[in-house]
Protein backbone atom coordinates (compact mmCIF):
# COMPACT_ATOMS: atom_id res chain seq x y z
CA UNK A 1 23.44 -3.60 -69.00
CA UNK A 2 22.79 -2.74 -65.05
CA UNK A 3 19.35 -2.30 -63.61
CA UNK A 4 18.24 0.31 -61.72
CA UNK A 5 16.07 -0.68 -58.25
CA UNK A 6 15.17 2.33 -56.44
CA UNK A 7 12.27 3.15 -53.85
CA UNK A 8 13.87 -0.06 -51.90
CA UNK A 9 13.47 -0.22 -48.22
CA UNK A 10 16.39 0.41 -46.03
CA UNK A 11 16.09 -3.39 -44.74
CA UNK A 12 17.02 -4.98 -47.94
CA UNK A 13 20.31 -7.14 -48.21
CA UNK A 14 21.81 -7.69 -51.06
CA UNK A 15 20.88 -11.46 -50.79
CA UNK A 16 17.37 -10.23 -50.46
CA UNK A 17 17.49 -8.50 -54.11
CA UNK A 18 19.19 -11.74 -55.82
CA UNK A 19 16.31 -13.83 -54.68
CA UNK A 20 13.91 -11.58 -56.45
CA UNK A 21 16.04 -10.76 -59.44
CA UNK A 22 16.72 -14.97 -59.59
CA UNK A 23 13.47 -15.31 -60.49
CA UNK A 24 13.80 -13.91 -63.98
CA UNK A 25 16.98 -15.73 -64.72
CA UNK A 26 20.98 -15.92 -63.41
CA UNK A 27 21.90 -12.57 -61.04
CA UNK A 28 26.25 -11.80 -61.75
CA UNK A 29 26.06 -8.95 -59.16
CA UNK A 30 24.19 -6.84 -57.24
CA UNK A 31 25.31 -3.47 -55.70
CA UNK A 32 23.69 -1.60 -52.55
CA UNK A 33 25.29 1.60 -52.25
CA UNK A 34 25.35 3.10 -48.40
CA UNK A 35 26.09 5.97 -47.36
CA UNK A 36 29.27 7.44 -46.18
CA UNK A 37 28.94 8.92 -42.92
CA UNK A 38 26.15 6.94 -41.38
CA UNK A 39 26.81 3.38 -43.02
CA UNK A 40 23.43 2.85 -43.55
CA UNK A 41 21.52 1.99 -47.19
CA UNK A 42 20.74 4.71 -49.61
CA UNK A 43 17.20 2.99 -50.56
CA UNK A 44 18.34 2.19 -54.22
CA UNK A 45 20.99 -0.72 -55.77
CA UNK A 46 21.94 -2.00 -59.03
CA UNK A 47 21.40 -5.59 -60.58
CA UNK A 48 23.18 -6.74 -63.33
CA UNK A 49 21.76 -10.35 -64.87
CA UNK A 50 23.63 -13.18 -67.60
CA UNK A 51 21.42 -12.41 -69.75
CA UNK A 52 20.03 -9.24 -71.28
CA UNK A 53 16.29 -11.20 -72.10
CA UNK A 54 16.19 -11.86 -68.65
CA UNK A 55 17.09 -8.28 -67.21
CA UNK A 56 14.01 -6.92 -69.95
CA UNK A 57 12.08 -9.92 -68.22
CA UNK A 58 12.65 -8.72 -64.29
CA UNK A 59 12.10 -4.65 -65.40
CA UNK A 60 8.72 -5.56 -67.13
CA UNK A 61 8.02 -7.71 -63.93
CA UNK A 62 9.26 -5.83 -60.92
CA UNK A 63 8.99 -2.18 -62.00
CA UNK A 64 6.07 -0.76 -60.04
CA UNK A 65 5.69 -4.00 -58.03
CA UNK A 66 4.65 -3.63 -53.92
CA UNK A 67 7.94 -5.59 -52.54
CA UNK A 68 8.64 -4.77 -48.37
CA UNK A 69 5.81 -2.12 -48.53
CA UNK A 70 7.55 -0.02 -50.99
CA UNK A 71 6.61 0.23 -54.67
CA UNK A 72 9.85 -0.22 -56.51
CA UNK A 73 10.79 0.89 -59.52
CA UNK A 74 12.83 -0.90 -61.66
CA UNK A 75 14.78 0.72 -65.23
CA UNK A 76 17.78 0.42 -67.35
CA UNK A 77 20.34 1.72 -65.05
CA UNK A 78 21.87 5.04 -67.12
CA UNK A 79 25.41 5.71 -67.33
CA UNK A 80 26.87 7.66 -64.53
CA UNK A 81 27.43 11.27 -65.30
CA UNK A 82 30.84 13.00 -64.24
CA UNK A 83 30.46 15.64 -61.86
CA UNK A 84 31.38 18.72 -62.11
CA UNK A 85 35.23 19.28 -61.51
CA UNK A 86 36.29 21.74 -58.31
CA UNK A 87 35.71 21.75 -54.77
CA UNK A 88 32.31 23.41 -54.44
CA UNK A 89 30.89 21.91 -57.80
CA UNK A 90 31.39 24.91 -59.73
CA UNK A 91 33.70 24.60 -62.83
CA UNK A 92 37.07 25.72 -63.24
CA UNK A 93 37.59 28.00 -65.89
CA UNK A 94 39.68 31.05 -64.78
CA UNK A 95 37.98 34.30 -65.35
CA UNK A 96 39.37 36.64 -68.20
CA UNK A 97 39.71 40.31 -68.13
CA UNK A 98 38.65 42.07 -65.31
CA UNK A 99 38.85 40.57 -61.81
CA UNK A 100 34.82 40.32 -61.78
């Protein structure tokens, strides 16, 4: 399982979130996505724990909690979903009959 940390402030490190998350037992990984083009964090990251008691332990704890003058909030982390296929995020199917 992964947790979810969003409403983070754009000053967090990733050492920053393992300190909090060691709290509530051993931290395997944490992940702050940035963006792209400017480099910079997206105000959300992922924390995945040993132990699944512990990860129940640090959501109960954390989500809602005032950390850097943000309220976080802190969930199971749900499975990404697959875009949709295509350029423009339309999907692909070819039209049938008539041109439109």
């Amino acid at each position: 399982m992964s947790i979810y940390v969003g409403n983070l402030s754009y000053d967090v490190t990733s050492d920053d979130l393992n300190n909090v998350f060691t709290e509530y037992g051993e931290v395997k990984r944490v992940h702050l996505p940035v963006d792209r083009e400017t480099g910079r964090m997206r105000g959300f990251g992922f924390v995945e724990m040993e132990k699944e008691e512990d990860e129940e332990k640090a959501i109960e704890a954390l989500d809602g909690a005032t950390w850097m003058g943000r309220d976080m909030r802190v969930n199971k982390a749900k499975p990404r979903e697959n875009k949709s296929s295509g350029r423009y995020g339309g999907d692909n199917r070819k039209f049938s009959g008539s041109r439109y």
